[in-house]
C-alpha atoms as a PDB file:
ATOM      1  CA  UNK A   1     -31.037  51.151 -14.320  1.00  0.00           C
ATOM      2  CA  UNK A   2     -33.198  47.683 -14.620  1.00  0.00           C
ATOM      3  CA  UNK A   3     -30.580  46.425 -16.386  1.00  0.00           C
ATOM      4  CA  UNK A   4     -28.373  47.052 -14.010  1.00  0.00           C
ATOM      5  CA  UNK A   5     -29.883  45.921 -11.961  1.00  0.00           C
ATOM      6  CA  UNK A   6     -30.197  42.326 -13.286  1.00  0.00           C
ATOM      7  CA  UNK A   7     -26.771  42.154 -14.190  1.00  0.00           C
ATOM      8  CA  UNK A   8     -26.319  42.444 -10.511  1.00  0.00           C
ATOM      9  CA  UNK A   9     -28.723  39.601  -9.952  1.00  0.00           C
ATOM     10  CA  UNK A  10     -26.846  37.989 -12.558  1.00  0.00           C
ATOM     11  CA  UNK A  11     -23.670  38.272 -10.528  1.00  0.00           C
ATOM     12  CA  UNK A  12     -25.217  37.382  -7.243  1.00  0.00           C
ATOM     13  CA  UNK A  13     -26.423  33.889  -8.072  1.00  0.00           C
ATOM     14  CA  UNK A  14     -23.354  33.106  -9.779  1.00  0.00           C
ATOM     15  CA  UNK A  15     -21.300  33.430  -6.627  1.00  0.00           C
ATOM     16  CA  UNK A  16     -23.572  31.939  -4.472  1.00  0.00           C
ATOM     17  CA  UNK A  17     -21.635  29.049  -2.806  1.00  0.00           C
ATOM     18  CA  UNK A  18     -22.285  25.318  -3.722  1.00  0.00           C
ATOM     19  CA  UNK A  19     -23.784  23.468  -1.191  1.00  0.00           C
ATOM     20  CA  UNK A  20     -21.623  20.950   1.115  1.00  0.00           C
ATOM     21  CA  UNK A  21     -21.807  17.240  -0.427  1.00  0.00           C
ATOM     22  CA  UNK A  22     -21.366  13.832   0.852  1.00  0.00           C
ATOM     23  CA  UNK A  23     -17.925  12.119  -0.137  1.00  0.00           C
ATOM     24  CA  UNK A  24     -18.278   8.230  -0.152  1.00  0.00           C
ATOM     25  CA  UNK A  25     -15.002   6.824   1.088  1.00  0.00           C
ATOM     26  CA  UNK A  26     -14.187   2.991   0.807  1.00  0.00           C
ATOM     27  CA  UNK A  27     -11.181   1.224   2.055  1.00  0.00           C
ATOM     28  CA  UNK A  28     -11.129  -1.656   1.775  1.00  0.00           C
ATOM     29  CA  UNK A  29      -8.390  -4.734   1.914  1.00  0.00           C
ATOM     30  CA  UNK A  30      -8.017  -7.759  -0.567  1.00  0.00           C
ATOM     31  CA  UNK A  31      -5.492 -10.499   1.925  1.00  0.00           C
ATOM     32  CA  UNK A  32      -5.188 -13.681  -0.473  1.00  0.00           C
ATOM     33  CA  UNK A  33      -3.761 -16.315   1.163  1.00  0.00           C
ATOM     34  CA  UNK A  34      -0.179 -17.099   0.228  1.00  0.00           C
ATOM     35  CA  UNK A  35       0.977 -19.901  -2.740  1.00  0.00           C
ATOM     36  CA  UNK A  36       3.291 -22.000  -1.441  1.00  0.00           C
ATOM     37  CA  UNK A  37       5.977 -23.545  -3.945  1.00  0.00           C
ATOM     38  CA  UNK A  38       7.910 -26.240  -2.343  1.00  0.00           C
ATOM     39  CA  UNK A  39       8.920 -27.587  -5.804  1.00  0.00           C
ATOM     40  CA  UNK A  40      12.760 -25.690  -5.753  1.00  0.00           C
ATOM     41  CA  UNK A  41      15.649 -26.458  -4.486  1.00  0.00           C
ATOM     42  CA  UNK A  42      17.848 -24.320  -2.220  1.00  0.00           C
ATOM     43  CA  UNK A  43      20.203 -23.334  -5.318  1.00  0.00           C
ATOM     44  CA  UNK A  44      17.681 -22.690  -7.313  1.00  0.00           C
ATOM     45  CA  UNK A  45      16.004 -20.472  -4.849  1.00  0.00           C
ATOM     46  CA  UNK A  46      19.481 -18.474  -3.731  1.00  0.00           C
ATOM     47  CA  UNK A  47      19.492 -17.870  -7.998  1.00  0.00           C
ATOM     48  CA  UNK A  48      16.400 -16.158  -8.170  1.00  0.00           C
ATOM     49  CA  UNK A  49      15.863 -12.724  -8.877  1.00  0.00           C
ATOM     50  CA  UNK A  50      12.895 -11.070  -7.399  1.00  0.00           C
ATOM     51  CA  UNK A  51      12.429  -8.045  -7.128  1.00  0.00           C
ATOM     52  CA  UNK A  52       9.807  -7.930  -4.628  1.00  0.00           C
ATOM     53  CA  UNK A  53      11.337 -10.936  -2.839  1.00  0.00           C
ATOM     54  CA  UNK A  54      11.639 -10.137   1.135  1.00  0.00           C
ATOM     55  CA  UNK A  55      14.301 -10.357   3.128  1.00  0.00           C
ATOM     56  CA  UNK A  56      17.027 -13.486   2.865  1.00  0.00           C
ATOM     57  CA  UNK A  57      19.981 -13.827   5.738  1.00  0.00           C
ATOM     58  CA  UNK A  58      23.290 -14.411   4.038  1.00  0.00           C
ATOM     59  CA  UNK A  59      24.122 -16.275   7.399  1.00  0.00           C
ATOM     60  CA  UNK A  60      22.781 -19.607   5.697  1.00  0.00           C
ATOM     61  CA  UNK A  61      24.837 -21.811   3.035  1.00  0.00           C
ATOM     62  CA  UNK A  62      21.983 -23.115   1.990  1.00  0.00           C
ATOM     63  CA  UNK A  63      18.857 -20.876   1.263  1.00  0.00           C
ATOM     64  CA  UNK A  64      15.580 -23.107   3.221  1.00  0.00           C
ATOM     65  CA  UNK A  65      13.034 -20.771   2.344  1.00  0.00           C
ATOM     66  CA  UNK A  66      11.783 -17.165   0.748  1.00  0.00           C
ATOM     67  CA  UNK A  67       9.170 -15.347   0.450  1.00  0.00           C
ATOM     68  CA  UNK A  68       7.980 -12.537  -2.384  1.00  0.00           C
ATOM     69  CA  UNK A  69       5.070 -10.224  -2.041  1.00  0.00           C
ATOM     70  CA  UNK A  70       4.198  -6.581  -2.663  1.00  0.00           C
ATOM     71  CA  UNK A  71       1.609  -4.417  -1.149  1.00  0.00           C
ATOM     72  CA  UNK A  72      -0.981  -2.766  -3.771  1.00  0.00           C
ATOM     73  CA  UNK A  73      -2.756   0.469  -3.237  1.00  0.00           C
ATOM     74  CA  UNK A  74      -5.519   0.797  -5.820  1.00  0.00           C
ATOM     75  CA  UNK A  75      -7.303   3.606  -6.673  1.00  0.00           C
ATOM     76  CA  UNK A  76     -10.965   5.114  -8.119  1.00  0.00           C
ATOM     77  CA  UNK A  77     -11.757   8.696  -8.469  1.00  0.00           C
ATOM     78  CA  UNK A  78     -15.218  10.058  -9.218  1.00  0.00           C
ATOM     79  CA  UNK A  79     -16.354  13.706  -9.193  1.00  0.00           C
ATOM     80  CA  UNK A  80     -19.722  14.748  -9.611  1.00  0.00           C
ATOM     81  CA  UNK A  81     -20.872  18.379 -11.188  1.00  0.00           C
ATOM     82  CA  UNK A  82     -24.460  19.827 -11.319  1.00  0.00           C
ATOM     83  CA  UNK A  83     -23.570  21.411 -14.545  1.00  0.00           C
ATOM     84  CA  UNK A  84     -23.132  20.520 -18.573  1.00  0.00           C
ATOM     85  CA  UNK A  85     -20.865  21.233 -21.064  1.00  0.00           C
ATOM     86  CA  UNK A  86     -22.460  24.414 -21.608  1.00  0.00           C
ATOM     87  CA  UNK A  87     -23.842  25.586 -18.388  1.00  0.00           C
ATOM     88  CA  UNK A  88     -21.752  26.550 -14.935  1.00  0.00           C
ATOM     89  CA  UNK A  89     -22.356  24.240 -12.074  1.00  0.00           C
ATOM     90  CA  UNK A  90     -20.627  22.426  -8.672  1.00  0.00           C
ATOM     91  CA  UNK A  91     -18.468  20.531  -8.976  1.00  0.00           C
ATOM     92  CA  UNK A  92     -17.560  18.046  -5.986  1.00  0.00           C
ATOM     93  CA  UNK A  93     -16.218  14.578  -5.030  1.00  0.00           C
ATOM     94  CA  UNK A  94     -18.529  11.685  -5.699  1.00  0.00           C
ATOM     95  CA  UNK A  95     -16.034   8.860  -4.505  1.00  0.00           C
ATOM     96  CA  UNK A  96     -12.655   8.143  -3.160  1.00  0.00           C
ATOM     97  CA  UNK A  97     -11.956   4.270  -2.956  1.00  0.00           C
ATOM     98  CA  UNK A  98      -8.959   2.164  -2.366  1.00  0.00           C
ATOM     99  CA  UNK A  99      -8.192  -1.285  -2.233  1.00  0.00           C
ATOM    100  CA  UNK A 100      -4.805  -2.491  -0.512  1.00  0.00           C
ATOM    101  CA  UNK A 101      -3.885  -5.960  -1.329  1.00  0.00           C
ATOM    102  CA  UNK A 102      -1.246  -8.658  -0.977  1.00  0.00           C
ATOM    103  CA  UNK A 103      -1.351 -11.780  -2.766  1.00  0.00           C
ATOM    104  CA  UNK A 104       2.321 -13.548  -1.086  1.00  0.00           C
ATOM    105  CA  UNK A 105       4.360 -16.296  -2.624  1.00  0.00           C
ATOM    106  CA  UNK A 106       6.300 -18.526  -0.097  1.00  0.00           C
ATOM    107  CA  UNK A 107       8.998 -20.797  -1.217  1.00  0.00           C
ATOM    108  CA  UNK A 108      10.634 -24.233   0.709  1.00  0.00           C
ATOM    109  CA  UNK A 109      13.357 -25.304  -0.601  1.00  0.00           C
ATOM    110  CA  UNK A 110      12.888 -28.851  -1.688  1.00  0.00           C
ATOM    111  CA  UNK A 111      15.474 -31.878  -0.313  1.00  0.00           C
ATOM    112  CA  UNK A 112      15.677 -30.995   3.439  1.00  0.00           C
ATOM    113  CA  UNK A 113      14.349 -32.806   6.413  1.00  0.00           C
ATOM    114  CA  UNK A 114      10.605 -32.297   8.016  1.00  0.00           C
ATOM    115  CA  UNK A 115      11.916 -30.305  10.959  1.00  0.00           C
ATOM    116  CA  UNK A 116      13.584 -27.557   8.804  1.00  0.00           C
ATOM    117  CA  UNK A 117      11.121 -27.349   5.929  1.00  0.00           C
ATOM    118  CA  UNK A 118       8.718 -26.476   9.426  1.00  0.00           C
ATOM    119  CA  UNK A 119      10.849 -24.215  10.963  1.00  0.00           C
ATOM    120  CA  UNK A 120      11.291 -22.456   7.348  1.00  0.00           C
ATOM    121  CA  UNK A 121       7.635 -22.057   6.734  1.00  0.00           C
ATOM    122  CA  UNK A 122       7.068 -20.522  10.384  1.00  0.00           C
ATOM    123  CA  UNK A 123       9.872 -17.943   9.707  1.00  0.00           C
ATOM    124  CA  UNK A 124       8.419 -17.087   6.303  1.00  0.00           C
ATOM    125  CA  UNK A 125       4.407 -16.746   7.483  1.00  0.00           C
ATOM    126  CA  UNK A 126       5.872 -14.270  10.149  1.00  0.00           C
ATOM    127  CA  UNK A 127       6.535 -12.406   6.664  1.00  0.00           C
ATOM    128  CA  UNK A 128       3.183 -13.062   5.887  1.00  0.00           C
ATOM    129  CA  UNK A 129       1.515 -12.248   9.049  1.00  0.00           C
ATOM    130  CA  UNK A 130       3.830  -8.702   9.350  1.00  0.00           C
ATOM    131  CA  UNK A 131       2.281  -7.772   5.828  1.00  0.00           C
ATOM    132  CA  UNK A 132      -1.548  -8.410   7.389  1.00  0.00           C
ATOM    133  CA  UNK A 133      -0.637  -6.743  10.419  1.00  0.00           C
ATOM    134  CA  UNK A 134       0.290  -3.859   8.144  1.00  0.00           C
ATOM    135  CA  UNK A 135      -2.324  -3.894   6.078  1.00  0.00           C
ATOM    136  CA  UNK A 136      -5.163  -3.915   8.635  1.00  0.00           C
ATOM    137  CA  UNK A 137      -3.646  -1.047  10.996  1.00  0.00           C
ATOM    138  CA  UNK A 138      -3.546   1.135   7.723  1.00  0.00           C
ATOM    139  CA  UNK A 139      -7.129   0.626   6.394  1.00  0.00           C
ATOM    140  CA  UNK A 140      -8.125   3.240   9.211  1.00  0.00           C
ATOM    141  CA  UNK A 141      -4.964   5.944   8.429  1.00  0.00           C
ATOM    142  CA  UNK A 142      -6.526   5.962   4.978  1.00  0.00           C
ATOM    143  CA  UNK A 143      -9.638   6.351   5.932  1.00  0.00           C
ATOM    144  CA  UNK A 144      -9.599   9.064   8.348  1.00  0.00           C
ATOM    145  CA  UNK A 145      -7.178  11.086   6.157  1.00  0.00           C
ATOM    146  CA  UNK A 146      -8.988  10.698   2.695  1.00  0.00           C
ATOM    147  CA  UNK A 147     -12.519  11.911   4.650  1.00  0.00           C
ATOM    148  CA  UNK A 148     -10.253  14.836   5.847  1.00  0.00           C
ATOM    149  CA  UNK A 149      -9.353  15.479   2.475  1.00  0.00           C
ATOM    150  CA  UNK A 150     -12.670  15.576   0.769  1.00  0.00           C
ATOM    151  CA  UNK A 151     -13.747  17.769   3.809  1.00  0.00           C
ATOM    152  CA  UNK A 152     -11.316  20.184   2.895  1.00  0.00           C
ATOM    153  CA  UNK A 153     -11.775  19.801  -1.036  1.00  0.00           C
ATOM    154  CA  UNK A 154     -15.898  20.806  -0.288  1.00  0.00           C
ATOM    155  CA  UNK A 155     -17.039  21.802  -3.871  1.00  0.00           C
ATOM    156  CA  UNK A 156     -16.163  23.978  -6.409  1.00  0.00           C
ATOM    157  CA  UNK A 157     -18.163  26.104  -8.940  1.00  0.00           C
ATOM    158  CA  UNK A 158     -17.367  25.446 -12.533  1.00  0.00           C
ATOM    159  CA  UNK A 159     -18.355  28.102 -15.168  1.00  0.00           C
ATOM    160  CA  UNK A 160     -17.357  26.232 -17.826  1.00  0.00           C
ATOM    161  CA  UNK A 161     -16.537  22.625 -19.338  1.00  0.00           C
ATOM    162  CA  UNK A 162     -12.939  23.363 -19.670  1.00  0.00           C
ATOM    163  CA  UNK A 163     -12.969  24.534 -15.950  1.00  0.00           C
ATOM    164  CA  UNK A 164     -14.381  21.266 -14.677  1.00  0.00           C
ATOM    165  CA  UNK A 165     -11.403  19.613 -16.175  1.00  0.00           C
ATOM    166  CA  UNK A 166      -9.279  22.017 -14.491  1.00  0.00           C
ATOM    167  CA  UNK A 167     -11.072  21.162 -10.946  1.00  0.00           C
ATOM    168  CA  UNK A 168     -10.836  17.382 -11.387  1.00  0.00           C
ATOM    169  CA  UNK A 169      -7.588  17.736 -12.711  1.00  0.00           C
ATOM    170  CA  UNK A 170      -6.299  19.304  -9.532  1.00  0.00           C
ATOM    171  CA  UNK A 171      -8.321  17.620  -6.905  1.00  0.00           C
ATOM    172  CA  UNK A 172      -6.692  14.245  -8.413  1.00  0.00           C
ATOM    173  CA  UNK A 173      -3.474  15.782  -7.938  1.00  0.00           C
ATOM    174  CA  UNK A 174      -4.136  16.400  -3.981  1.00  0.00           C
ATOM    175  CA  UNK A 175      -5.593  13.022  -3.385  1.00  0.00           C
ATOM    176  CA  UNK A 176      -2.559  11.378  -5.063  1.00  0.00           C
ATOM    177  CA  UNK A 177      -0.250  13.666  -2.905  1.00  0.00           C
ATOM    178  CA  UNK A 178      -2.198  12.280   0.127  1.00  0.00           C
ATOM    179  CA  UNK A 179      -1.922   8.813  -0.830  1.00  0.00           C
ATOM    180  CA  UNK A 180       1.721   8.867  -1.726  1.00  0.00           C
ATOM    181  CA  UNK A 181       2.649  10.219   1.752  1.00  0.00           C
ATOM    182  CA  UNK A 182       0.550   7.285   3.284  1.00  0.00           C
ATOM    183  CA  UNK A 183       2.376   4.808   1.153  1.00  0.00           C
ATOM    184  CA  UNK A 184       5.605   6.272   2.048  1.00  0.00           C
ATOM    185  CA  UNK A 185       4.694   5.453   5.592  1.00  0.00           C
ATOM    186  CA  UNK A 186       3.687   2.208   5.206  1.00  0.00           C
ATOM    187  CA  UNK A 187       7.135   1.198   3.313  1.00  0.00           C
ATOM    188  CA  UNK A 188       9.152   2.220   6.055  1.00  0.00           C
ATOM    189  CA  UNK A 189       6.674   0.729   8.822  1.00  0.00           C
ATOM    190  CA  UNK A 190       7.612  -2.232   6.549  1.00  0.00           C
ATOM    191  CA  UNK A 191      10.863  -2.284   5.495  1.00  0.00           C
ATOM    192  CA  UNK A 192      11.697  -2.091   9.964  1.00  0.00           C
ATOM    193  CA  UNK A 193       9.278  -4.625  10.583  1.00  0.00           C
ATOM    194  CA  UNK A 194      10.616  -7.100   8.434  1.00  0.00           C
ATOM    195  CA  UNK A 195      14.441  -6.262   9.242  1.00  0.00           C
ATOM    196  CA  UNK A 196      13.154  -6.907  13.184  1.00  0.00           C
ATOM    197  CA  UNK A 197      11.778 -10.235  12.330  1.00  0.00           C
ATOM    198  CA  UNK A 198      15.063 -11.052  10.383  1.00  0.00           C
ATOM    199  CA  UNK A 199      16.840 -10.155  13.295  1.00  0.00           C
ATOM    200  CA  UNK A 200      20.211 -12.537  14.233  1.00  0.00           C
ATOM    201  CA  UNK A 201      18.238 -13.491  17.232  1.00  0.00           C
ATOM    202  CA  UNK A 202      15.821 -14.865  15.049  1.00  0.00           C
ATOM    203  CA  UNK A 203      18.124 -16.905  12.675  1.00  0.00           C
ATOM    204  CA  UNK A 204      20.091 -18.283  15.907  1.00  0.00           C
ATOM    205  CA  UNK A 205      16.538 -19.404  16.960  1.00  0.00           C
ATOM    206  CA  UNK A 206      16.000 -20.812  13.167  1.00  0.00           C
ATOM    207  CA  UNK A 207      19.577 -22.536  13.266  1.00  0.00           C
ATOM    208  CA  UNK A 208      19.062 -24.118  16.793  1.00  0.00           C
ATOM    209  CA  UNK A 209      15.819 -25.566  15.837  1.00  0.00           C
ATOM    210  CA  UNK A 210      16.681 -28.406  13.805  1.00  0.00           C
ATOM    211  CA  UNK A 211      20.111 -30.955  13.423  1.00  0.00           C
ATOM    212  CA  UNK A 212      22.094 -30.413  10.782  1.00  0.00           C
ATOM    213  CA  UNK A 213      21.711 -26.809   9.913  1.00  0.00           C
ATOM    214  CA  UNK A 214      24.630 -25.042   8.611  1.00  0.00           C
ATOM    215  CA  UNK A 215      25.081 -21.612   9.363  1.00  0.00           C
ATOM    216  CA  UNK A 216      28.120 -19.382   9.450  1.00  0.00           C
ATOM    217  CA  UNK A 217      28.846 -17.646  12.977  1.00  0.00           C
ATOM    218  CA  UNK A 218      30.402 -15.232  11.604  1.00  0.00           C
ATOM    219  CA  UNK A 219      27.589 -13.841   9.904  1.00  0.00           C
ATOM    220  CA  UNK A 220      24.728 -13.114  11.886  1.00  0.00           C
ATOM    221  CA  UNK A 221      25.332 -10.035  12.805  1.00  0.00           C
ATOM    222  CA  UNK A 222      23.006  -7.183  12.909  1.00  0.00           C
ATOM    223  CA  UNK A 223      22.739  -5.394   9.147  1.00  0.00           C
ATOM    224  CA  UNK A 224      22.154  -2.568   7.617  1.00  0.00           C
ATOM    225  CA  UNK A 225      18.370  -1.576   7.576  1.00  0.00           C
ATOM    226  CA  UNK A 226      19.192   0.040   4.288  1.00  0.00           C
ATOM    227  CA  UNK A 227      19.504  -2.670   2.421  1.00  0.00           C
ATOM    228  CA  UNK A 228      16.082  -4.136   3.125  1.00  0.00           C
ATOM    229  CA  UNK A 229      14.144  -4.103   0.126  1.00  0.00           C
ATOM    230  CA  UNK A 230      10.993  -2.089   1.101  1.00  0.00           C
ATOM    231  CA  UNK A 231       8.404  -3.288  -2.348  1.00  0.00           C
END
């Protein structure tokens, strides 16, 4: 009956409940400023293939200026357990932090006049600026929704080494989940804002702005939002 009776202590403590825990969450934003290459000229600049490149208007013979730039989400994960290898214990979220960062490369073409080399970096920092603007409004979406997450994650017991894997394997899986919906979100915020700021109203502005600017009427039109490349 004793025995019994501490097998049902036994039992007892080892569903006990681990106690709540403190995630640390850090967002956090790295905006370097852009590099500005004014060393190509406009041919050499239409040949270029990037593949994070922003949007160009067709409208234009001659390609004055481009800019390329990605947004980064980086990631560090750290659980904590109050267990060993060989002993059952909590396990629990130590540390969520993310760093979103933009390093932008603007481009002038070389061999045009003052006024349009101007004009041509003003249009491309409005790139620049929507990519900030981005940046800083989703530092708190992360945030809030990460400290949601590891709200809901709490902590987990762990008999067992191989269960601890299990647990960290898993709660990786739902903070990735998280943070690729948020992503998702930002490239389409993106991929509009940038199409607005290429809008034709925009590149009649541009085309008015200087002397000597060849454009093709024909052209600026509104386009597709689709094919706005959204990196």
């Amino acid at each position: 009956m004793s025995a019994l009776l501490v097998v049902s202590g036994l039992t007892s403590v080892s569903a006990k409940p681990c106690p709540s825990t403190h995630t640390d969450i850090r967002v956090s934003e790295e905006l370097k400023p852009p590099l500005i290459d004014d060393s190509k000229t406009s041919d050499q600049l239409k040949a270029m293939r990037l593949t994070n490149a922003l949007t160009n208007d067709p409208s234009f013979v001659e390609t004055v200026g481009l800019t390329a730039a990605t947004i980064s989400v980086s990631t560090e994960i750290r659980t904590r357990s109050s267990g060993s290898e060989n002993t059952a214990g909590c396990v629990s979220l130590g540390l969520i932090s993310i760093k979103i960062s933009t390093a932008p490369n603007v481009y002038i073409a070389a061999g045009h006049g003052l006024c349009l080399q101007n004009v041509a970096m003003g249009h491309e920092m409005g790139h620049v600026e929507i990519d900030r603007n981005l940046i800083d409004r989703f530092v708190p979406i992360f945030r809030t929704r990460l400290a949601s997450l590891a709200e809901a994650i709490g902590s987990s017991r762990s008999p067992s080494h191989e269960d601890w894997l299990t647990i960290r394997e898993r709660v990786d899986d739902q903070i990735n989940s998280t943070l690729s919906h948020i992503n998702d979100s930002m490239a389409i915020e993106r991929a509009l804002e940038h199409a607005d700021h290429d809008s034709p109203a925009e590149y009649r502005r541009v085309s008015m702005a200087c002397p000597g600017v060849s454009v093709n009427p024909s052209l600026v039109e509104p386009r597709s939002r689709s094919h706005i490349d959204s990196q």
